[in-house]
N, C-alpha and C. Protein backbone atom coordinates (compact mmCIF):
# COMPACT_ATOMS: atom_id res chain seq x y z
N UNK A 1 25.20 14.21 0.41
CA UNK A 1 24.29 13.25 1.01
C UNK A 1 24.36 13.43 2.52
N UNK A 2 23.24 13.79 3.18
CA UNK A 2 23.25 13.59 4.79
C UNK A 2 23.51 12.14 5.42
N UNK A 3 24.19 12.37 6.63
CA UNK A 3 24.30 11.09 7.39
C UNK A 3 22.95 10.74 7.31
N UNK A 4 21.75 10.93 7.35
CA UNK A 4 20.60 10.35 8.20
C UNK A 4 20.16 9.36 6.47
N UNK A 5 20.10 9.77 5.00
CA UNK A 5 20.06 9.26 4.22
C UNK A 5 21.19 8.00 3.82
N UNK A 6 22.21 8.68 4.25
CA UNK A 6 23.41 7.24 4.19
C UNK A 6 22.97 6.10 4.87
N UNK A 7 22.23 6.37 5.92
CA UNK A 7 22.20 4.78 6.66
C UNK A 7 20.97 4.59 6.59
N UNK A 8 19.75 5.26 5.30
CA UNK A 8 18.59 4.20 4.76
C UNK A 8 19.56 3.67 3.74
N UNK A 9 18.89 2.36 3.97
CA UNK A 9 19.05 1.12 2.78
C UNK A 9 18.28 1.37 1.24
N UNK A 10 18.97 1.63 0.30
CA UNK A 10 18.12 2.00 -0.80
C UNK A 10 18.04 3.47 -1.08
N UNK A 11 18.60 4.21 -0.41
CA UNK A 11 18.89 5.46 -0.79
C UNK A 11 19.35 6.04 -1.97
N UNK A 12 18.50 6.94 -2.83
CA UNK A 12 19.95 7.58 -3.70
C UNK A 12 19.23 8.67 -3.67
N UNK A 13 19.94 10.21 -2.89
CA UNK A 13 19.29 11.34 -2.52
C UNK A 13 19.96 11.97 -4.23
N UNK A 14 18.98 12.65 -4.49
CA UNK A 14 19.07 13.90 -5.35
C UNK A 14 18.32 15.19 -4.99
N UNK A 15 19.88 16.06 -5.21
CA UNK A 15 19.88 17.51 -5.08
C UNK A 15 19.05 18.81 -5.79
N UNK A 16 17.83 18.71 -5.47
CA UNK A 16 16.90 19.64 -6.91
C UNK A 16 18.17 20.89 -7.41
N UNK A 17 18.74 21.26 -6.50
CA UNK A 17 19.74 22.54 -7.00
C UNK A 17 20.53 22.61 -8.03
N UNK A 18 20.88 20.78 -7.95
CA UNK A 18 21.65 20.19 -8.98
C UNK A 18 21.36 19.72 -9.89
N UNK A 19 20.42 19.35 -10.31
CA UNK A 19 19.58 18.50 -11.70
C UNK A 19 19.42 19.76 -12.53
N UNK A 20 19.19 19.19 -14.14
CA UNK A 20 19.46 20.23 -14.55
C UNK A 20 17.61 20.26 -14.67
N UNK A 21 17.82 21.87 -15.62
CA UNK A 21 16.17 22.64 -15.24
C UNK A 21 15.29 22.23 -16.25
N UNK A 22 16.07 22.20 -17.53
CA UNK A 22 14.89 21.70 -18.60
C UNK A 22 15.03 20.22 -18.78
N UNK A 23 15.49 19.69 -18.45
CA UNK A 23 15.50 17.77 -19.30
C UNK A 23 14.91 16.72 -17.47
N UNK A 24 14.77 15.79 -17.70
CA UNK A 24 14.65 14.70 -16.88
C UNK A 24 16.40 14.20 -16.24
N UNK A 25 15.62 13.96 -14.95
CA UNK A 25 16.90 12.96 -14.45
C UNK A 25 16.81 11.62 -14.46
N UNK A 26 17.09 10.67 -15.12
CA UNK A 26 16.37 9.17 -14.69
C UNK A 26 17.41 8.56 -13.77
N UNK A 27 16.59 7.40 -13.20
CA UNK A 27 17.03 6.86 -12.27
C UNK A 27 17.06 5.40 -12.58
N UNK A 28 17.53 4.20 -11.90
CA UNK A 28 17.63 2.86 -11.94
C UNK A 28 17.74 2.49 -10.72
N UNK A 29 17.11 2.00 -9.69
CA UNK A 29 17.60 1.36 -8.35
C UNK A 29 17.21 0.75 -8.00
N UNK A 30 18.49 -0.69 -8.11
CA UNK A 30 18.25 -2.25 -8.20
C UNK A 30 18.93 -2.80 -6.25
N UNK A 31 18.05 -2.68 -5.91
CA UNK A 31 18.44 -3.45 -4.36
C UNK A 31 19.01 -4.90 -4.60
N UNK A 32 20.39 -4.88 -3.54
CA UNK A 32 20.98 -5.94 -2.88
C UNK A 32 20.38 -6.45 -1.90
N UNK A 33 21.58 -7.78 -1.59
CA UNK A 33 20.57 -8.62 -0.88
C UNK A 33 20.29 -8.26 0.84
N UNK A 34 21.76 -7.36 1.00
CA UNK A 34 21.44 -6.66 2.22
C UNK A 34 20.55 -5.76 2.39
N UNK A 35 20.58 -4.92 1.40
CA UNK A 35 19.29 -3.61 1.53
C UNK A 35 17.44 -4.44 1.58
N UNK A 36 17.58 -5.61 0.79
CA UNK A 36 16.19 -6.02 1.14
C UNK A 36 15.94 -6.69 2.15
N UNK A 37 17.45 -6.96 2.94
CA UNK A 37 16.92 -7.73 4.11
C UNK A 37 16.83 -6.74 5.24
N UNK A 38 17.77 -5.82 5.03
CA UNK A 38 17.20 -4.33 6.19
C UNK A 38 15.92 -3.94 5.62
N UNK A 39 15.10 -3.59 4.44
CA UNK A 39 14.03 -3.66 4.62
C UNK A 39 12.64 -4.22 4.82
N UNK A 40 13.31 -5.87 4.50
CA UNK A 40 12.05 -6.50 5.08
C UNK A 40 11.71 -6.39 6.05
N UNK A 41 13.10 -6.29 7.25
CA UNK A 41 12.94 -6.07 8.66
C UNK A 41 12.47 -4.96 9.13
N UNK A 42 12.69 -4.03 8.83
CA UNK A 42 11.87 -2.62 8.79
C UNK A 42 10.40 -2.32 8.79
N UNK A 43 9.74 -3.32 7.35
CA UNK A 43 8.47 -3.41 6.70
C UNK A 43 7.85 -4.93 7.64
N UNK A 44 8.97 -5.64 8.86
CA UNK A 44 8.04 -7.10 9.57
C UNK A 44 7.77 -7.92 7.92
N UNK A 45 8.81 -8.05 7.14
CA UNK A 45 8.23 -9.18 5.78
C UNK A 45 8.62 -10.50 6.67
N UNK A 46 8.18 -11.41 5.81
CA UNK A 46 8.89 -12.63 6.22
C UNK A 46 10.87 -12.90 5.20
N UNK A 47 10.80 -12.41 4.12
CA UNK A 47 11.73 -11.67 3.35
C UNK A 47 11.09 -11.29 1.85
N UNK A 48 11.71 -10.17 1.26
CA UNK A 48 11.95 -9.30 0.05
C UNK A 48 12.91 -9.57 -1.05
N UNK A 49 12.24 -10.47 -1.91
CA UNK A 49 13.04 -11.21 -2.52
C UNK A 49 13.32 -10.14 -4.13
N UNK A 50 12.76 -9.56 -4.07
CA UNK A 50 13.15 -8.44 -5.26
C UNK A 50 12.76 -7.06 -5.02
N UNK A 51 13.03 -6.26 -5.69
CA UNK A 51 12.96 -4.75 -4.99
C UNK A 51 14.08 -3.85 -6.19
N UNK A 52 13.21 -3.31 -7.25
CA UNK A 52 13.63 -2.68 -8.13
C UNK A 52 12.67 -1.57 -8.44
N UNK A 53 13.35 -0.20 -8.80
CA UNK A 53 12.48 0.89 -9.02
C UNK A 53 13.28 1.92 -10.16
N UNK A 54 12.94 2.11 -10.94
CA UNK A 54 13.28 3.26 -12.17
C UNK A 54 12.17 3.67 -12.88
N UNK A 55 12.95 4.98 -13.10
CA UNK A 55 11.80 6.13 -13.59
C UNK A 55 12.41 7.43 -14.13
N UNK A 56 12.12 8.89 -13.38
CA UNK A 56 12.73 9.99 -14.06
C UNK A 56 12.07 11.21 -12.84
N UNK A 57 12.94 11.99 -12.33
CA UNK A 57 12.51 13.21 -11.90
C UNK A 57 12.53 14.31 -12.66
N UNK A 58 11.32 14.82 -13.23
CA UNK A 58 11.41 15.92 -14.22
C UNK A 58 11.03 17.03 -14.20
N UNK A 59 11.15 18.25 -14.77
CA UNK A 59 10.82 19.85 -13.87
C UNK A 59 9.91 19.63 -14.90
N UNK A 60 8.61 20.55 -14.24
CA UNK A 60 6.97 21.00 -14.47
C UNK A 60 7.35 22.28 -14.30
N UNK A 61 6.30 23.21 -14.86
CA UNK A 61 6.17 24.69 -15.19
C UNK A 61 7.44 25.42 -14.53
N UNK A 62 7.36 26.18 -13.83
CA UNK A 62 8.76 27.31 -13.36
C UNK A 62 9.51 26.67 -12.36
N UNK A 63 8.84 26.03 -11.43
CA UNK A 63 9.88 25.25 -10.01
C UNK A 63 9.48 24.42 -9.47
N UNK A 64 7.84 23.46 -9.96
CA UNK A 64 7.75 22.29 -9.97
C UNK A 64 8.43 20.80 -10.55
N UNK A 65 8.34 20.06 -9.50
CA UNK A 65 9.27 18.50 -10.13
C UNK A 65 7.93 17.56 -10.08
N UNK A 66 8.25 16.47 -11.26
CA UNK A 66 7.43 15.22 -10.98
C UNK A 66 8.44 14.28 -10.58
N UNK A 67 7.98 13.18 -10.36
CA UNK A 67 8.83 12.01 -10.08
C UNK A 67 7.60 10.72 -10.26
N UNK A 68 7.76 10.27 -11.50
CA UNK A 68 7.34 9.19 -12.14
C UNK A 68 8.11 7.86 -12.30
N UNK A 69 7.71 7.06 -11.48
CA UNK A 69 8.36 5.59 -11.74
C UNK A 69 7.40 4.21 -11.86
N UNK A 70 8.43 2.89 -11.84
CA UNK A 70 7.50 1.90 -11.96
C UNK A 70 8.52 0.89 -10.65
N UNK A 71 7.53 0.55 -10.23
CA UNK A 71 8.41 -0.37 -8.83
C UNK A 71 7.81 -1.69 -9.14
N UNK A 72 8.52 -2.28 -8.65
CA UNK A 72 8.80 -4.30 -9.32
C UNK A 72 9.40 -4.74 -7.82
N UNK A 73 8.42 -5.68 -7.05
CA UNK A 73 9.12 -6.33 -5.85
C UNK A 73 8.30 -7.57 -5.76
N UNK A 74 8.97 -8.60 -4.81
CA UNK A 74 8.44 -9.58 -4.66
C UNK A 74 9.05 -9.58 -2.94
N UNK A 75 6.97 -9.85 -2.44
CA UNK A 75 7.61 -9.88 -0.95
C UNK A 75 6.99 -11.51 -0.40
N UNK A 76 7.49 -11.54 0.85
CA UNK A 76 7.36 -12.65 1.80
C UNK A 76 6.58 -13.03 2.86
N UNK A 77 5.69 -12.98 3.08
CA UNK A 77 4.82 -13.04 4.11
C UNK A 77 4.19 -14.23 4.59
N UNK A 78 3.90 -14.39 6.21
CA UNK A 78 3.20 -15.46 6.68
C UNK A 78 1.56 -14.98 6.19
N UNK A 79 0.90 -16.46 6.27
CA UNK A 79 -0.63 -16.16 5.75
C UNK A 79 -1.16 -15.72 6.83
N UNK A 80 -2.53 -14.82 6.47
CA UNK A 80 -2.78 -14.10 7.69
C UNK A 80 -3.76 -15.19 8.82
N UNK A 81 -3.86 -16.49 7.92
CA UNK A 81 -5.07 -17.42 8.44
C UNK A 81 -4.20 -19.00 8.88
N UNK A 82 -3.17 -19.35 8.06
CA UNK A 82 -2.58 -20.43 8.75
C UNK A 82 -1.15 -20.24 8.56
N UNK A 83 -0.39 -19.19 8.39
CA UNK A 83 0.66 -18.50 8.70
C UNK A 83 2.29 -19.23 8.63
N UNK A 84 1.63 -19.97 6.95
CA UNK A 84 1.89 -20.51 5.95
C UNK A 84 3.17 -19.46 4.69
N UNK A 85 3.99 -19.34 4.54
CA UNK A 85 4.95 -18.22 3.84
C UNK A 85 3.85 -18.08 2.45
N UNK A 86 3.87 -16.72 2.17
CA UNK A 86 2.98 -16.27 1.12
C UNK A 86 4.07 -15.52 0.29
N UNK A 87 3.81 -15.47 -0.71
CA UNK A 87 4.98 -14.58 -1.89
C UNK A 87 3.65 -13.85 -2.68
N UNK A 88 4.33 -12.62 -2.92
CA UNK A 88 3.36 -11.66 -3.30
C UNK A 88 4.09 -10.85 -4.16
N UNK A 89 3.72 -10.48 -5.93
CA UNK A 89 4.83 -10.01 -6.66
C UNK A 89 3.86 -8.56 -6.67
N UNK A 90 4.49 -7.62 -6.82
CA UNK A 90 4.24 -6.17 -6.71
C UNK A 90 4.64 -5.30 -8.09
N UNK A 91 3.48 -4.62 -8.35
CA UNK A 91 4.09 -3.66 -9.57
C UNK A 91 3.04 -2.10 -9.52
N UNK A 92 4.03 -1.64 -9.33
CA UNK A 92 3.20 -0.33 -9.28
C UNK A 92 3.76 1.04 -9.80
N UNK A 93 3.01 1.65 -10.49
CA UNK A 93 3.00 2.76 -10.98
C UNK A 93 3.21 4.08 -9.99
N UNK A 94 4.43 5.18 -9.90
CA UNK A 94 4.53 5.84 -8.31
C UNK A 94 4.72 7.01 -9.40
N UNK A 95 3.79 8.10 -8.65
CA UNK A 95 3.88 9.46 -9.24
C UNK A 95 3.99 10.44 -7.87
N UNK A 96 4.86 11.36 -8.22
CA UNK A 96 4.77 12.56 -6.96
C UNK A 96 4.67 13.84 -8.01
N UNK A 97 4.24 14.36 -7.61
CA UNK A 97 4.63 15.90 -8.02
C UNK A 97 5.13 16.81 -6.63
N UNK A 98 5.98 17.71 -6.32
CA UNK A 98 6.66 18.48 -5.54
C UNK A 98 6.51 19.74 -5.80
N UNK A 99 5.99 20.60 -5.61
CA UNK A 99 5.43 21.70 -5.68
C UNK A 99 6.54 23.17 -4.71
N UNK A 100 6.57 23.84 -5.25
CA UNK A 100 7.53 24.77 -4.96
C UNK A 100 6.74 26.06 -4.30
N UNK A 101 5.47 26.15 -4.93
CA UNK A 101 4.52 27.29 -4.15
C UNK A 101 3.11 26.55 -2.92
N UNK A 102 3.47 25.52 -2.66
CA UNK A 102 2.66 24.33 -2.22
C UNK A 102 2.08 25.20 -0.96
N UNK A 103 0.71 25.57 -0.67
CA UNK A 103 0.43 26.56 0.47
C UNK A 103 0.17 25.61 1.22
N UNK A 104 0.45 26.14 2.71
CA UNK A 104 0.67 25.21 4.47
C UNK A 104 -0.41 25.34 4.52
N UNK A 105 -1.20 23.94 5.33
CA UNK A 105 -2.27 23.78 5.85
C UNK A 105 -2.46 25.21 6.67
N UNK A 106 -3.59 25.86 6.99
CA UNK A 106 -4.46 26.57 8.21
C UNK A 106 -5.07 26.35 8.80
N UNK A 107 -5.44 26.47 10.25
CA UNK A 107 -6.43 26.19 11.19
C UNK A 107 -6.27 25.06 11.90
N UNK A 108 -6.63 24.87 12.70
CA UNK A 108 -7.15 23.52 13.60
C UNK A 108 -7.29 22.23 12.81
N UNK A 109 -8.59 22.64 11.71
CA UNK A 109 -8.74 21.13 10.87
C UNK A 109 -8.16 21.23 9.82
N UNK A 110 -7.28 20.22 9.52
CA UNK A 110 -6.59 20.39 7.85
C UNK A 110 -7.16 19.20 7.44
N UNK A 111 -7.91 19.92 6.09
CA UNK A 111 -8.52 18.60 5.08
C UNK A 111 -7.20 18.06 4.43
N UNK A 112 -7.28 16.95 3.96
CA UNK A 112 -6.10 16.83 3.30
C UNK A 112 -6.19 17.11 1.78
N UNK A 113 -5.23 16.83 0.78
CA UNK A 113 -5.43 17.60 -0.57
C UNK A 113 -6.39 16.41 -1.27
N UNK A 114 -6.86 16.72 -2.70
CA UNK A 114 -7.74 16.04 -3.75
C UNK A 114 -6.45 14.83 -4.02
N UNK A 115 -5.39 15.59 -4.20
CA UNK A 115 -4.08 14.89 -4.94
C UNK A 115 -3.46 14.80 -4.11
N UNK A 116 -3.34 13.42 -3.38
CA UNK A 116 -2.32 12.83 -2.47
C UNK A 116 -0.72 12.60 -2.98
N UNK A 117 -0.83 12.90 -4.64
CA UNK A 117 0.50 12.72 -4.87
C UNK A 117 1.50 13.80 -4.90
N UNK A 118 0.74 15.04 -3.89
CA UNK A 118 1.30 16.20 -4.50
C UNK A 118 1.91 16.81 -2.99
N UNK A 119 3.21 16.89 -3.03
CA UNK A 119 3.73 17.29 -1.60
C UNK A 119 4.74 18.89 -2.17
N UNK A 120 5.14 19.01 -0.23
CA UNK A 120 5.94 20.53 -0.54
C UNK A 120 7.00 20.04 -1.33
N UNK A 121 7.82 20.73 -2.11
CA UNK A 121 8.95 20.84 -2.88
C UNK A 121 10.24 20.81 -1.63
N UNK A 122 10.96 19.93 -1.65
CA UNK A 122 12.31 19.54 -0.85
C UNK A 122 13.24 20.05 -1.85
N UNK A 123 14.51 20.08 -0.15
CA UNK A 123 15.88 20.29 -0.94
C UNK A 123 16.81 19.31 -1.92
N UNK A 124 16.13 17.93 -1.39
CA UNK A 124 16.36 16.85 -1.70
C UNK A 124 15.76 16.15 -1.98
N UNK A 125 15.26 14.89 -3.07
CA UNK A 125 14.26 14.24 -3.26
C UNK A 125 15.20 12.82 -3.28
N UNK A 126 14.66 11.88 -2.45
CA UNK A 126 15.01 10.79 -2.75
C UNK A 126 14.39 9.27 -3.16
N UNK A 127 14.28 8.83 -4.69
CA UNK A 127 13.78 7.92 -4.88
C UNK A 127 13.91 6.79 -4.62
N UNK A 128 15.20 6.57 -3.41
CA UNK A 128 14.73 5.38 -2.69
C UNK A 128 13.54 5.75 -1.51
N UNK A 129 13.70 6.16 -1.30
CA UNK A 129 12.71 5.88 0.02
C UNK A 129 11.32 6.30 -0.68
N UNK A 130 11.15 7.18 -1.71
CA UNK A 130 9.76 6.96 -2.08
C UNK A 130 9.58 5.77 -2.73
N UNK A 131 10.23 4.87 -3.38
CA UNK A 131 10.05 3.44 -3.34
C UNK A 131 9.66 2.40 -1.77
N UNK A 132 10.61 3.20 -1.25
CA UNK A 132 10.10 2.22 -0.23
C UNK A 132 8.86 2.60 0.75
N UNK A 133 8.30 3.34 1.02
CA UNK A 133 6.91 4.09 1.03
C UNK A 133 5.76 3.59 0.20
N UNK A 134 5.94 3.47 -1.38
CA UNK A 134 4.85 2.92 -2.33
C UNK A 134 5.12 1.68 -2.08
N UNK A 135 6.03 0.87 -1.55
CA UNK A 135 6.05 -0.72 -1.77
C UNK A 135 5.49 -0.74 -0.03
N UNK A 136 5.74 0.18 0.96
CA UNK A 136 4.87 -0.27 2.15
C UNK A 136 3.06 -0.28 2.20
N UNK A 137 2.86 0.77 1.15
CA UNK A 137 1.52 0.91 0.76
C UNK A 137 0.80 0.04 -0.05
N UNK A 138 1.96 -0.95 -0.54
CA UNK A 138 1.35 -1.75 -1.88
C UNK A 138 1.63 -3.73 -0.96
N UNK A 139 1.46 -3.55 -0.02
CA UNK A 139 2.33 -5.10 0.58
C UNK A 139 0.64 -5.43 1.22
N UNK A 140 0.03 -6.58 0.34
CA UNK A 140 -1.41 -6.80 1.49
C UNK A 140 -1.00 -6.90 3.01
N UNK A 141 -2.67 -6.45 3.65
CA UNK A 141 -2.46 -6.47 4.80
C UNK A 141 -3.01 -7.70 5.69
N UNK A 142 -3.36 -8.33 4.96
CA UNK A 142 -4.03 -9.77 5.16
C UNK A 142 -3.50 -10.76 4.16
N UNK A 143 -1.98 -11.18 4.04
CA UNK A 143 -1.67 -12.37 2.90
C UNK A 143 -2.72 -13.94 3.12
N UNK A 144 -2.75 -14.22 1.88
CA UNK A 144 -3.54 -15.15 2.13
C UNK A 144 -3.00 -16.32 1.17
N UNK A 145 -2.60 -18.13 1.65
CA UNK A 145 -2.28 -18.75 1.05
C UNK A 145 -3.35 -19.33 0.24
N UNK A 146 -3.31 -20.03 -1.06
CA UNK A 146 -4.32 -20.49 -1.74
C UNK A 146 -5.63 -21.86 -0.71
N UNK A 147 -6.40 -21.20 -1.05
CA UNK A 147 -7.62 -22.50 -0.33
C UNK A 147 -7.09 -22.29 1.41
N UNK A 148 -6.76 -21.39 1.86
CA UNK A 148 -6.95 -21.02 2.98
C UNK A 148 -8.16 -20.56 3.60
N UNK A 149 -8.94 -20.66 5.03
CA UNK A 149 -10.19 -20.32 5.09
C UNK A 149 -10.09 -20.01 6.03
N UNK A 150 -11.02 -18.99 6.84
CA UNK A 150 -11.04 -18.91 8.35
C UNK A 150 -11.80 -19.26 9.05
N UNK A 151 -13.01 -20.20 8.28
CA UNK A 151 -13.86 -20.92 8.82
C UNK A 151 -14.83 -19.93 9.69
N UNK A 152 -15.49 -20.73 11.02
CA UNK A 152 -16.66 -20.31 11.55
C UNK A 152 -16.34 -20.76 13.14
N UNK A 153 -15.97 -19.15 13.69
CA UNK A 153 -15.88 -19.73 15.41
C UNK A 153 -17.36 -19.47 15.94
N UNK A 154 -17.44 -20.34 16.51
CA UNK A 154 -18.85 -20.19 17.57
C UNK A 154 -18.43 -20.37 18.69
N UNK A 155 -18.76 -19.27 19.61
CA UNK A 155 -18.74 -19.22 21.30
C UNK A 155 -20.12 -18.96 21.94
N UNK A 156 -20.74 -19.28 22.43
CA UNK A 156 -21.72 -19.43 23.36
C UNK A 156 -21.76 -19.74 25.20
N UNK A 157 -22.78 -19.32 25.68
CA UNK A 157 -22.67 -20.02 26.83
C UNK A 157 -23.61 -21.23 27.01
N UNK A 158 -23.51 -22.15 27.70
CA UNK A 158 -24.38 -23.04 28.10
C UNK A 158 -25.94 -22.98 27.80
N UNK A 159 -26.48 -23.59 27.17
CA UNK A 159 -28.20 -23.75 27.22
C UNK A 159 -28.44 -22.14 25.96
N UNK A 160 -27.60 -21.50 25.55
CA UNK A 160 -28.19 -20.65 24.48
C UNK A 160 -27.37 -21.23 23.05
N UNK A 161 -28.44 -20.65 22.03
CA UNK A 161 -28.35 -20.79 21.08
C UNK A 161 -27.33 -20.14 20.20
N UNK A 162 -26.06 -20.21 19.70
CA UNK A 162 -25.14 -19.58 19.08
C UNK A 162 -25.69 -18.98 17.66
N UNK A 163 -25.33 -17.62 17.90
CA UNK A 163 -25.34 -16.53 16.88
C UNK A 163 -23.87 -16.65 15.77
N UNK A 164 -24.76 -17.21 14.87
CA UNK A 164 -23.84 -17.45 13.62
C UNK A 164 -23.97 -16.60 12.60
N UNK A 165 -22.71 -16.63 11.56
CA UNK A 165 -22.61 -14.97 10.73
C UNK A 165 -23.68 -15.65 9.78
N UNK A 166 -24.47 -16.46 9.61
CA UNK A 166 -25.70 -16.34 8.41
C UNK A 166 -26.75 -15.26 9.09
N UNK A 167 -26.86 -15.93 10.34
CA UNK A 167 -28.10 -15.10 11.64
C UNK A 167 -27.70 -13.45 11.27
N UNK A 168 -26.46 -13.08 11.30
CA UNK A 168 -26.66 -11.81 11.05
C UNK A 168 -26.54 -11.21 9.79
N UNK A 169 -26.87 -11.55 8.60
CA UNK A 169 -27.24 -11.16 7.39
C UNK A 169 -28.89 -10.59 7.44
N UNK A 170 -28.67 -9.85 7.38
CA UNK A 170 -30.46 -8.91 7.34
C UNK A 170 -31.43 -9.86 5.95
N UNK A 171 -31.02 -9.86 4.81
CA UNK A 171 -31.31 -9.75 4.04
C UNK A 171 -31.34 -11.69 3.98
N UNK A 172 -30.79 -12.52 4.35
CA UNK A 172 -31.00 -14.01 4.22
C UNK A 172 -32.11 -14.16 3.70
N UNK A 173 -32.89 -14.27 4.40
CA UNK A 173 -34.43 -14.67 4.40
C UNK A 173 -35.10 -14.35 3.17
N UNK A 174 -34.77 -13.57 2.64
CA UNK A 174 -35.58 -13.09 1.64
C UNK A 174 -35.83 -13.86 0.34
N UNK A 175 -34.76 -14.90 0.18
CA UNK A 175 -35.11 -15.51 -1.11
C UNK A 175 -36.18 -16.48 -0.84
N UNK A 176 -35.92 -17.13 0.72
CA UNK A 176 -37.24 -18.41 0.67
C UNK A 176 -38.33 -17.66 0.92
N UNK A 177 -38.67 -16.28 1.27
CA UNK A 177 -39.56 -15.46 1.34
C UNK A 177 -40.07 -15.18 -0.06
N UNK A 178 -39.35 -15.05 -1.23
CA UNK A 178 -39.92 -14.98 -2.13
C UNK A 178 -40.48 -15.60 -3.10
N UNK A 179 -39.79 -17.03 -2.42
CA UNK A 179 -40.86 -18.04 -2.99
C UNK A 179 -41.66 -18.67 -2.35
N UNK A 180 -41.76 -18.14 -1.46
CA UNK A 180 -43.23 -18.65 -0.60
C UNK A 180 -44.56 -17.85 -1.68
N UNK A 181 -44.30 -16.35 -1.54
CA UNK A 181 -44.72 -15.66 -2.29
C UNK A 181 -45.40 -15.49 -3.96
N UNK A 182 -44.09 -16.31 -4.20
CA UNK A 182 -44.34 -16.83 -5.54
C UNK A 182 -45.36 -17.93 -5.78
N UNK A 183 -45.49 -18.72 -4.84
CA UNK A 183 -45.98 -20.39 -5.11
C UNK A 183 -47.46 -20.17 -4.12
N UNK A 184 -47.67 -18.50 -3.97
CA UNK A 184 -48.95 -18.40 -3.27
C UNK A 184 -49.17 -18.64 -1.68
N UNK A 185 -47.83 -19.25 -0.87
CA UNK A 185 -48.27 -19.83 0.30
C UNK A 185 -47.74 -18.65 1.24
N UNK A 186 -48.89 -18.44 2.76
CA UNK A 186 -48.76 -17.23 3.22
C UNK A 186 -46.99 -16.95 4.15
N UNK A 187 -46.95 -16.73 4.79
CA UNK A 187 -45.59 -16.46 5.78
C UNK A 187 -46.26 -16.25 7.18
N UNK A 188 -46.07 -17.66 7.74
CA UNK A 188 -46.39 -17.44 9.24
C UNK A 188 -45.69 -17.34 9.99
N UNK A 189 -44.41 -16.42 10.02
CA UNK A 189 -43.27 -15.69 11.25
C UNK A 189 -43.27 -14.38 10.58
């Protein structure tokens, strides 16, 4: 294990050199209460009240790995509108594949791949931190407490008329337009 993996929280590095070649490795990794509080702080939660991930790293054709799991967390957050503590339970399905012949971007512009789940093949794969990666990707970015609203700011200056978000809907008008239409009477604007 490298120093730089020892001091992530939630770590458990595995050695591809070392796993064996034909079967699965499974995994189980159940976070303490310290590791979720170094990562709430990490991730700005308000706190990370659960944080569990198991699955299996398994070899694909000649020197490809997958790494299939299921992650289970419950996080903490202020609301994004009256900033109110929000709890948010998380479950997600995390697939990588690691690729051993994986060809390097070329050129100036690199498109990125079809399959975002598919990276270069490492010396090391560690399913903590790809847990903690899918649970930063999976945490809303706007929590919201129940019957929370953000209502309607209006700013104006003096003597004009405030532009309100109905005013800018293109399409408003159209229903009393269509029953003007309907009931025969013309449209004089």
């Amino acid at each position: 294990m490298s120093d730089a993996a020892a001091d992530q929280p939630f770590s458990q590095p595995l050695r591809i050199a070392a796993l064996a070649a034909r079967k699965p490795t499974r995994f189980r990794l159940e976070s303490d209460e310290a590791q979720r509080a170094a990562i709430a702080q990490d991730l700005g939660l308000t706190a990370l009240h659960r944080l569990s991930f198991k699955g299996e790293l398994r070899p694909l054709r000649s020197r490809d790995w997958e790494l299939v799991g299921d992650l289970l967390a419950e996080v903490e957050q202020p609301c994004s509108v009256t900033l109110v503590s929000v709890r948010t339970a998380i479950s997600e399905k995390v697939e990588r594949r690691y690729l051993a012949d994986m060809p390097d971007p070329e050129g100036d512009e690199i498109e990125m791949p079809e399959d975002d789940s598919e990276e270069p093949l490492p010396a090391v794969v560690d399913p903590g931190a790809v847990a903690i990666e899918a649970l930063s990707l999976s945490i809303p970015a706007y929590p919201r407490a129940p019957q929370a609203e953000l209502g309607e700011a209006v700013y104006t200056g003096k003597g004009v008329a405030p532009l309100r978000d109905e005013d800018l809907r293109p399409f408003s008008g159209l229903a009393s337009l269509a029953q003007k239409l309907e009931s025969g009477q013309k449209d004089d604007g």
